[in-house]
N, C-alpha and C. Protein backbone atom coordinates (compact mmCIF):
# COMPACT_ATOMS: atom_id res chain seq x y z
N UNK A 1 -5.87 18.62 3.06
CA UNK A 1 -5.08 17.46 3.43
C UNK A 1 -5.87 16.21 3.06
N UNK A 2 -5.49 15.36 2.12
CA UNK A 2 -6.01 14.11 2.17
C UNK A 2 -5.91 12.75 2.98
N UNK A 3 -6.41 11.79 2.74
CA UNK A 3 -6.17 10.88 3.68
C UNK A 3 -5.04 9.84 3.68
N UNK A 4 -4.24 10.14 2.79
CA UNK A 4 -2.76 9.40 3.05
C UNK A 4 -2.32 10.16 3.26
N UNK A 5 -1.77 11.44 3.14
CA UNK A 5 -1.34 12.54 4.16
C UNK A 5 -1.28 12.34 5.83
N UNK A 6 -3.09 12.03 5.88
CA UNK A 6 -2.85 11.73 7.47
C UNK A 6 -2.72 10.47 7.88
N UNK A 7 -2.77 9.60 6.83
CA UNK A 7 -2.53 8.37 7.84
C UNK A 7 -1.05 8.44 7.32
N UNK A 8 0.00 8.83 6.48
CA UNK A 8 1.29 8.78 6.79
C UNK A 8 1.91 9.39 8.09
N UNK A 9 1.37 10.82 7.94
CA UNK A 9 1.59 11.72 9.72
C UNK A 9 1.29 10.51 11.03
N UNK A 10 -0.11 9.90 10.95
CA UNK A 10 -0.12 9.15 11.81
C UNK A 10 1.08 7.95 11.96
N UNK A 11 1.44 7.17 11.04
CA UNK A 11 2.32 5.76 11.02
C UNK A 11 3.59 6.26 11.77
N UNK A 12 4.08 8.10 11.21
CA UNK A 12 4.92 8.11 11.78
C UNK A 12 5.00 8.66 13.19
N UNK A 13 4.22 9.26 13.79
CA UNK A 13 3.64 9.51 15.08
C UNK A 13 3.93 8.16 16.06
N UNK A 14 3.08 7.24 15.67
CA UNK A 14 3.13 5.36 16.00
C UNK A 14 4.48 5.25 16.08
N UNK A 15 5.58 5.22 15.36
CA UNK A 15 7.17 4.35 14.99
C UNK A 15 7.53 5.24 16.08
N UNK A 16 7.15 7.26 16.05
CA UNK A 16 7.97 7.55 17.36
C UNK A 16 7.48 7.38 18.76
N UNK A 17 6.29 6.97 18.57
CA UNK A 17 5.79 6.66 20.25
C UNK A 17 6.03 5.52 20.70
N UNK A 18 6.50 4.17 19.56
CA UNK A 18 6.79 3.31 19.93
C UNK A 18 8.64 3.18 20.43
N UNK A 19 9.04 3.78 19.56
CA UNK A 19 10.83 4.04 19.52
C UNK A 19 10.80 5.03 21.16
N UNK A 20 9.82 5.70 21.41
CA UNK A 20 9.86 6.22 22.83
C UNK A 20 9.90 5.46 23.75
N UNK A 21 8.60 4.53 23.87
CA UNK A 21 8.56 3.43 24.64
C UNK A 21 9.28 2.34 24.67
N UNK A 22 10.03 1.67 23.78
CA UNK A 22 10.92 0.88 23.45
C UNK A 22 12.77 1.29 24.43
N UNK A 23 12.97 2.66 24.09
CA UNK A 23 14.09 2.93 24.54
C UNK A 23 13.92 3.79 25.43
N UNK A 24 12.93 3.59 26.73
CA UNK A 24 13.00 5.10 27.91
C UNK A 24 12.33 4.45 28.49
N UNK A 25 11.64 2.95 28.12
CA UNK A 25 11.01 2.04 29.76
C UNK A 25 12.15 1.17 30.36
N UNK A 26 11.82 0.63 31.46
CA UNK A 26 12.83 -0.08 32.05
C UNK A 26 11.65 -1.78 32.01
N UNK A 27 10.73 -1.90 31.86
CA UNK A 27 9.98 -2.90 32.29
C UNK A 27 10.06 -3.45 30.66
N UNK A 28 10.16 -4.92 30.71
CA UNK A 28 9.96 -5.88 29.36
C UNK A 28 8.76 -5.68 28.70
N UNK A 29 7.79 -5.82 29.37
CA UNK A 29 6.79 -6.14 28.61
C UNK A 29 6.45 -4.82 28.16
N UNK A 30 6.62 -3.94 28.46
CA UNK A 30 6.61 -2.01 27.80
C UNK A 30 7.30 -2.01 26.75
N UNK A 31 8.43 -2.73 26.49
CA UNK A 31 9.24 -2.45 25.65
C UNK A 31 9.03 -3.49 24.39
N UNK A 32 8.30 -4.74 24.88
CA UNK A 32 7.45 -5.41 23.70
C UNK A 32 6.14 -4.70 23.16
N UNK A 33 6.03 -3.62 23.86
CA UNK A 33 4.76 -3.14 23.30
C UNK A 33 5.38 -1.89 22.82
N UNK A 34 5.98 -1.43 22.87
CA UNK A 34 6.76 -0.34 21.99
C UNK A 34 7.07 -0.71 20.86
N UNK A 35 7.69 -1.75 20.90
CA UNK A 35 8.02 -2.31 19.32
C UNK A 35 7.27 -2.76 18.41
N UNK A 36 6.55 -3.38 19.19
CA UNK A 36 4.65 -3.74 18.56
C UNK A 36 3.73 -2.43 18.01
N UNK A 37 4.25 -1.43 18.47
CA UNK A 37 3.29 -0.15 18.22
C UNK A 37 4.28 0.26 17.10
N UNK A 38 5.67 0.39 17.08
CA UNK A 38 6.66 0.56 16.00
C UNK A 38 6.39 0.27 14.66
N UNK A 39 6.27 -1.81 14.89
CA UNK A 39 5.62 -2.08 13.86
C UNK A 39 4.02 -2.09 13.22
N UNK A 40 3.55 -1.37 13.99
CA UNK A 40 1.84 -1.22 13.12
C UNK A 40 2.67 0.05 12.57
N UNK A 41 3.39 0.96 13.37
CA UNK A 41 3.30 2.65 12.64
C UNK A 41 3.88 2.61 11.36
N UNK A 42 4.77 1.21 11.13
CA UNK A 42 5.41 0.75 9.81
C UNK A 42 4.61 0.67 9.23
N UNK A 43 3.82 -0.60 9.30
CA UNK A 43 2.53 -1.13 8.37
C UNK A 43 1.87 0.18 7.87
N UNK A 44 1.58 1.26 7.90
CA UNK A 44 0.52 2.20 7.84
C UNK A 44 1.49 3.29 7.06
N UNK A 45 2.90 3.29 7.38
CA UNK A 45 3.37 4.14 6.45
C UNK A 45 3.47 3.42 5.17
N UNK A 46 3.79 2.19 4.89
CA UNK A 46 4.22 1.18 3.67
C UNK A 46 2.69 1.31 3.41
N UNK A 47 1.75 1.18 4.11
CA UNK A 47 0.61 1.06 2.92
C UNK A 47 -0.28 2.13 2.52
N UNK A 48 0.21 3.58 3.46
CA UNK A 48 -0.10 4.89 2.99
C UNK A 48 0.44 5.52 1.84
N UNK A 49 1.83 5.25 2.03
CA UNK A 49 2.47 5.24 0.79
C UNK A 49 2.37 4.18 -0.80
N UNK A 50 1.57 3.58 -0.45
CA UNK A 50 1.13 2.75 -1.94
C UNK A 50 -0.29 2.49 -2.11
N UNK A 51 -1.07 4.30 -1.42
CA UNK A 51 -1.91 4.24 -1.62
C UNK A 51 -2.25 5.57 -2.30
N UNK A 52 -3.04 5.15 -3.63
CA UNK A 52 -2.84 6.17 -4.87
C UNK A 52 -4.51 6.54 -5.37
N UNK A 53 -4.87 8.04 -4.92
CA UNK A 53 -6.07 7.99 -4.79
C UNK A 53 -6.47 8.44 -6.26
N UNK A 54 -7.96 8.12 -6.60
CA UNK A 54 -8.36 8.13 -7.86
C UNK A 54 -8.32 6.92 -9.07
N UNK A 55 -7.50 5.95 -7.64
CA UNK A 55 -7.28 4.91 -9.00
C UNK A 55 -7.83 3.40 -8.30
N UNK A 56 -8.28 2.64 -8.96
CA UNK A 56 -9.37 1.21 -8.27
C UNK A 56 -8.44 0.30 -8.56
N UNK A 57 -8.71 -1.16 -7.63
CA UNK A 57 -8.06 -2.33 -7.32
C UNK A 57 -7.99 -2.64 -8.41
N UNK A 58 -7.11 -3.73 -8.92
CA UNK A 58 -7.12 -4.31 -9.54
C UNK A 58 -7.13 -5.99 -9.94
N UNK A 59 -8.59 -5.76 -10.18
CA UNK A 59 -9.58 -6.75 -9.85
C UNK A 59 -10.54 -7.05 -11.01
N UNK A 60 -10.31 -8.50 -11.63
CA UNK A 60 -10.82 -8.53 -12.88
C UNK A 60 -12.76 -9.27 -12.37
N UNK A 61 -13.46 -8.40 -12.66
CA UNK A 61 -15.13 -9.51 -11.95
C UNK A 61 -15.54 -9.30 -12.94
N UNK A 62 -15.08 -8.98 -14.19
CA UNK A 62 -16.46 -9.30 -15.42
C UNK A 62 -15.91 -10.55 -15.92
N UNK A 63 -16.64 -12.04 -15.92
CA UNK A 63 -16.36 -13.08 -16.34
C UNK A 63 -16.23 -13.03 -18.17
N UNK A 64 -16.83 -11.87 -18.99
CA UNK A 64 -16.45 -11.87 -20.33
C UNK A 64 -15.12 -11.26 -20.68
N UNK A 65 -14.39 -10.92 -19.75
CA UNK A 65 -12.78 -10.09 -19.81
C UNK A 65 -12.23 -11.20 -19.76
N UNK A 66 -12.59 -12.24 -19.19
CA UNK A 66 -11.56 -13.45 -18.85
C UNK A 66 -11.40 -14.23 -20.26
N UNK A 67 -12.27 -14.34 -20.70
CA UNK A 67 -12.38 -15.22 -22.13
C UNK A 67 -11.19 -14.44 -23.38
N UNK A 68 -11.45 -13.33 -23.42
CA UNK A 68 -10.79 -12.32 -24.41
C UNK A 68 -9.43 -12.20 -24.09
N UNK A 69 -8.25 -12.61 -24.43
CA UNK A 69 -6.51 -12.44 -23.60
C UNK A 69 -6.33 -10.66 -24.13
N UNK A 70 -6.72 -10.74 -25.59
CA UNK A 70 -6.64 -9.11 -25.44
C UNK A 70 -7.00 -8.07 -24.37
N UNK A 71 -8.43 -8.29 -24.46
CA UNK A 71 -8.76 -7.14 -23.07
C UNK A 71 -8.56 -7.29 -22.05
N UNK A 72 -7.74 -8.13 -21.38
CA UNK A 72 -7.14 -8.55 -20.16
C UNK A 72 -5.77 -6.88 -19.67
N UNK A 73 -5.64 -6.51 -20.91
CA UNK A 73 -4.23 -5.96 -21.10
C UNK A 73 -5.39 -4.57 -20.29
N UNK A 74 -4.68 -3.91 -19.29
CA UNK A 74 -5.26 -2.89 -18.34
C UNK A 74 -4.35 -1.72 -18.38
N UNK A 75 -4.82 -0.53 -18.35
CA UNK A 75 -4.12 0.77 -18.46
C UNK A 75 -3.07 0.84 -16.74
N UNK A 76 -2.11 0.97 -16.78
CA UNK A 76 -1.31 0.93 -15.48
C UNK A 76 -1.64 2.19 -14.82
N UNK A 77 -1.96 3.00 -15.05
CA UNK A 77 -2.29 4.35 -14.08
C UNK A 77 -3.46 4.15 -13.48
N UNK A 78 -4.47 3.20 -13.87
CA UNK A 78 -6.03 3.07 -13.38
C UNK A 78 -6.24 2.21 -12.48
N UNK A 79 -4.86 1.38 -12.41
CA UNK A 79 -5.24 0.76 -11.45
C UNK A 79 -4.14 0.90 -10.17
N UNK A 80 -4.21 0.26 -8.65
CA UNK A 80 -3.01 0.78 -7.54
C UNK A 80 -2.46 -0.37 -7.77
N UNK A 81 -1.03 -0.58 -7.34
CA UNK A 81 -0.29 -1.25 -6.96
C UNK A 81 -0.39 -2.58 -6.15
N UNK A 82 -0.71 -3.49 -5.95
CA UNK A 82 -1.14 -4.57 -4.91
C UNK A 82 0.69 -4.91 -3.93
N UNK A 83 1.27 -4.35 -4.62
CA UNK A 83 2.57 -5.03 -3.87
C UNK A 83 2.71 -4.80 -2.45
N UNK A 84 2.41 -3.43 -2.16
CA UNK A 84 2.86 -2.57 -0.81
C UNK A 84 1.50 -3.65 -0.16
N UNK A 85 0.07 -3.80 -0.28
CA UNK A 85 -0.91 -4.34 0.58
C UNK A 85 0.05 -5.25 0.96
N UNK A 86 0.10 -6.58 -0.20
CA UNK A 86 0.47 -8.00 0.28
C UNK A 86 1.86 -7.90 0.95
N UNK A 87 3.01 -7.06 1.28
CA UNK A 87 4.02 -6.40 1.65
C UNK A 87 3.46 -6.41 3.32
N UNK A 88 2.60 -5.64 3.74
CA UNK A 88 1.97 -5.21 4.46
C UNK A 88 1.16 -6.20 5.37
N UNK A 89 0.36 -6.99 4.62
CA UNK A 89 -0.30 -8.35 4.93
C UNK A 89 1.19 -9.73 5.18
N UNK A 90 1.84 -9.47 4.88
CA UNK A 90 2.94 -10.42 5.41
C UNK A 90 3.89 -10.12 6.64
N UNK A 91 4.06 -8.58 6.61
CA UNK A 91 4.90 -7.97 7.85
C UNK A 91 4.06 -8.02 9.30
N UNK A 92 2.25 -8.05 8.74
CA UNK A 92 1.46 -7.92 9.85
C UNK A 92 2.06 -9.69 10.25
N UNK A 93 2.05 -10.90 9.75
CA UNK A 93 2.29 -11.78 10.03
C UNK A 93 3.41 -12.51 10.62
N UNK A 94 4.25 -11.83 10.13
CA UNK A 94 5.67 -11.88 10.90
C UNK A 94 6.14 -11.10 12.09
N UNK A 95 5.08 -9.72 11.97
CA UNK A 95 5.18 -9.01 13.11
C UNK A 95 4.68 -9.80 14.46
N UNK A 96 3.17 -10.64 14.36
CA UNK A 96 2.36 -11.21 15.41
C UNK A 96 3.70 -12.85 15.81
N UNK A 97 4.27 -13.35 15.05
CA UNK A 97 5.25 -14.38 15.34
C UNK A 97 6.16 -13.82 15.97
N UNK A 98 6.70 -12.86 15.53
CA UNK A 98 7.66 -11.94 16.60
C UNK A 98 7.63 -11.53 17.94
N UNK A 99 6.40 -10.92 17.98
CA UNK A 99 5.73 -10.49 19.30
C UNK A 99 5.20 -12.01 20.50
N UNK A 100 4.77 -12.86 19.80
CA UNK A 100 4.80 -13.80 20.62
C UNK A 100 6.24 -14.44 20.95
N UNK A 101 6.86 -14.31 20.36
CA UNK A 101 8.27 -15.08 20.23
C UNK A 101 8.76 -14.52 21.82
N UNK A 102 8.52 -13.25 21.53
CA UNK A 102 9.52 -12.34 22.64
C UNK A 102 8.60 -12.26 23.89
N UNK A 103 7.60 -12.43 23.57
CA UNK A 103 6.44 -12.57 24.81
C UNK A 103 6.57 -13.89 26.08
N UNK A 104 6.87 -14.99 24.83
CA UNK A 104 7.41 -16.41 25.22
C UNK A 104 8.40 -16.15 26.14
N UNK A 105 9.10 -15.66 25.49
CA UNK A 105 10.40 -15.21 26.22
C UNK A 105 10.28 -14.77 27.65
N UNK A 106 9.98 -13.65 27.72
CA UNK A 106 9.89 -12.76 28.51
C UNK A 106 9.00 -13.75 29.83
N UNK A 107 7.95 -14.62 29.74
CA UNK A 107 7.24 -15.27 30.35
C UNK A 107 8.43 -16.24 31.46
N UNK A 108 9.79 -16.84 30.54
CA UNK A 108 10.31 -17.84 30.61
C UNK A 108 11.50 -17.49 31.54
N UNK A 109 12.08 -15.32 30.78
CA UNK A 109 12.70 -14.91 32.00
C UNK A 109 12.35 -14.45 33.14
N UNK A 110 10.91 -14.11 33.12
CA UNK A 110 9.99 -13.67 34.39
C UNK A 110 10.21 -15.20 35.64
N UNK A 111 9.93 -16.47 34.90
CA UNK A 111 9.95 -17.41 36.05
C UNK A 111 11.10 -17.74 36.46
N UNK A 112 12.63 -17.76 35.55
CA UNK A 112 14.05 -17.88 36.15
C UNK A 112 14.01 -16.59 37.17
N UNK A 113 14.19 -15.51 36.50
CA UNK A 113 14.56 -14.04 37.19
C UNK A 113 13.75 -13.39 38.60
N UNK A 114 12.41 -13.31 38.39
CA UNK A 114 11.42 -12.93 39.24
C UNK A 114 11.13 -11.88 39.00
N UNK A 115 11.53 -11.15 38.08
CA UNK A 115 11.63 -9.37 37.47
C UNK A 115 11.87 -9.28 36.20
N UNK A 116 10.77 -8.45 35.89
CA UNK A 116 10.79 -7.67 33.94
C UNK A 116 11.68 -6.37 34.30
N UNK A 117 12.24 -5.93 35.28
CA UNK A 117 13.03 -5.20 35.07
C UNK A 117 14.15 -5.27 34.43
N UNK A 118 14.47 -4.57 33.78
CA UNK A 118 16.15 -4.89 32.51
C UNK A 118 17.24 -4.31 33.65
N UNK A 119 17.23 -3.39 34.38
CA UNK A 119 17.92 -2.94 35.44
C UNK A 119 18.39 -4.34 36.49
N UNK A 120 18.13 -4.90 36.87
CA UNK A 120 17.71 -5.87 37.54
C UNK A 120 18.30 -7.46 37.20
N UNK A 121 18.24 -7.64 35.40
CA UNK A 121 19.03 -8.72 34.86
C UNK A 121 20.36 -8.32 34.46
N UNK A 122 21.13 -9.22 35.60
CA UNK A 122 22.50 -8.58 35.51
C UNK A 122 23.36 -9.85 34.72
N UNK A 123 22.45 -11.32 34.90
CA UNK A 123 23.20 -12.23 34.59
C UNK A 123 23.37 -12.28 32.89
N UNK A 124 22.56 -11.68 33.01
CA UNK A 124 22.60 -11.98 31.01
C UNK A 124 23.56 -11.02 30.42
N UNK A 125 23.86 -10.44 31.09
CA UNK A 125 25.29 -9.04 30.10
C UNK A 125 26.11 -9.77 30.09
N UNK A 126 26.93 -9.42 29.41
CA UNK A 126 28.42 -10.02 28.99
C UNK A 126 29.37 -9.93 29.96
């Protein structure tokens, strides 16, 4: 077994322990952390999956490659993909705005309500 093997097994382990916790707690702030654990188990499958072993970054550090436009031109199998990282590096960023967003929240219905219980907020249903 190699190691994107297990860190895919793992990401998806994460999405279901979070999708557990998310839909089988009754308390808010459990259920912001379910979704928070959801999205790392994402992050780790998107970047397990665009991770391709045997093959190096692609990353130009010899300053005489830069001069030459010919040898700039790089074999596509030798090197990985950068899309899925920076993919990955942006979801981590939108994920942490999210999580505070709903954290905010949750702070703002804790002082109207007096309870993170979802059982409990009756005024907000339809």
């Amino acid at each position: 077994m190699n190691a994107g093997t297990l860190y895919l097994g793992a990401g998806f382990a994460l999405v279901l322990t979070g999708l557990a916790c998310a839909l089988l707690r009754r308390n808010l702030l459990r259920m912001v952390l379910g979704f928070s654990i959801v999205d790392t188990g994402v992050h780790l499958i998107i970047a397990s999956i665009g991770t391709l072993t045997g093959r190096t970054a692609p990353i130009i550090d010899d300053p005489a490659l830069l001069s030459d436009a010919t040898t700039l031109a790089v074999d596509a199998t030798a090197v990985v993909d950068p899309i899925p990282q920076a993919l990955v590096l942006t979801a981590i960023v939108i994920g942490v705005g999210v999580t505070a967003l709903m954290l905010t929240y949750i702070v703002r219905l804790h002082d109207r309500a007096g309870t993170l219980d979802v059982r409990e907020l009756r005024d907000l249903k339809w």
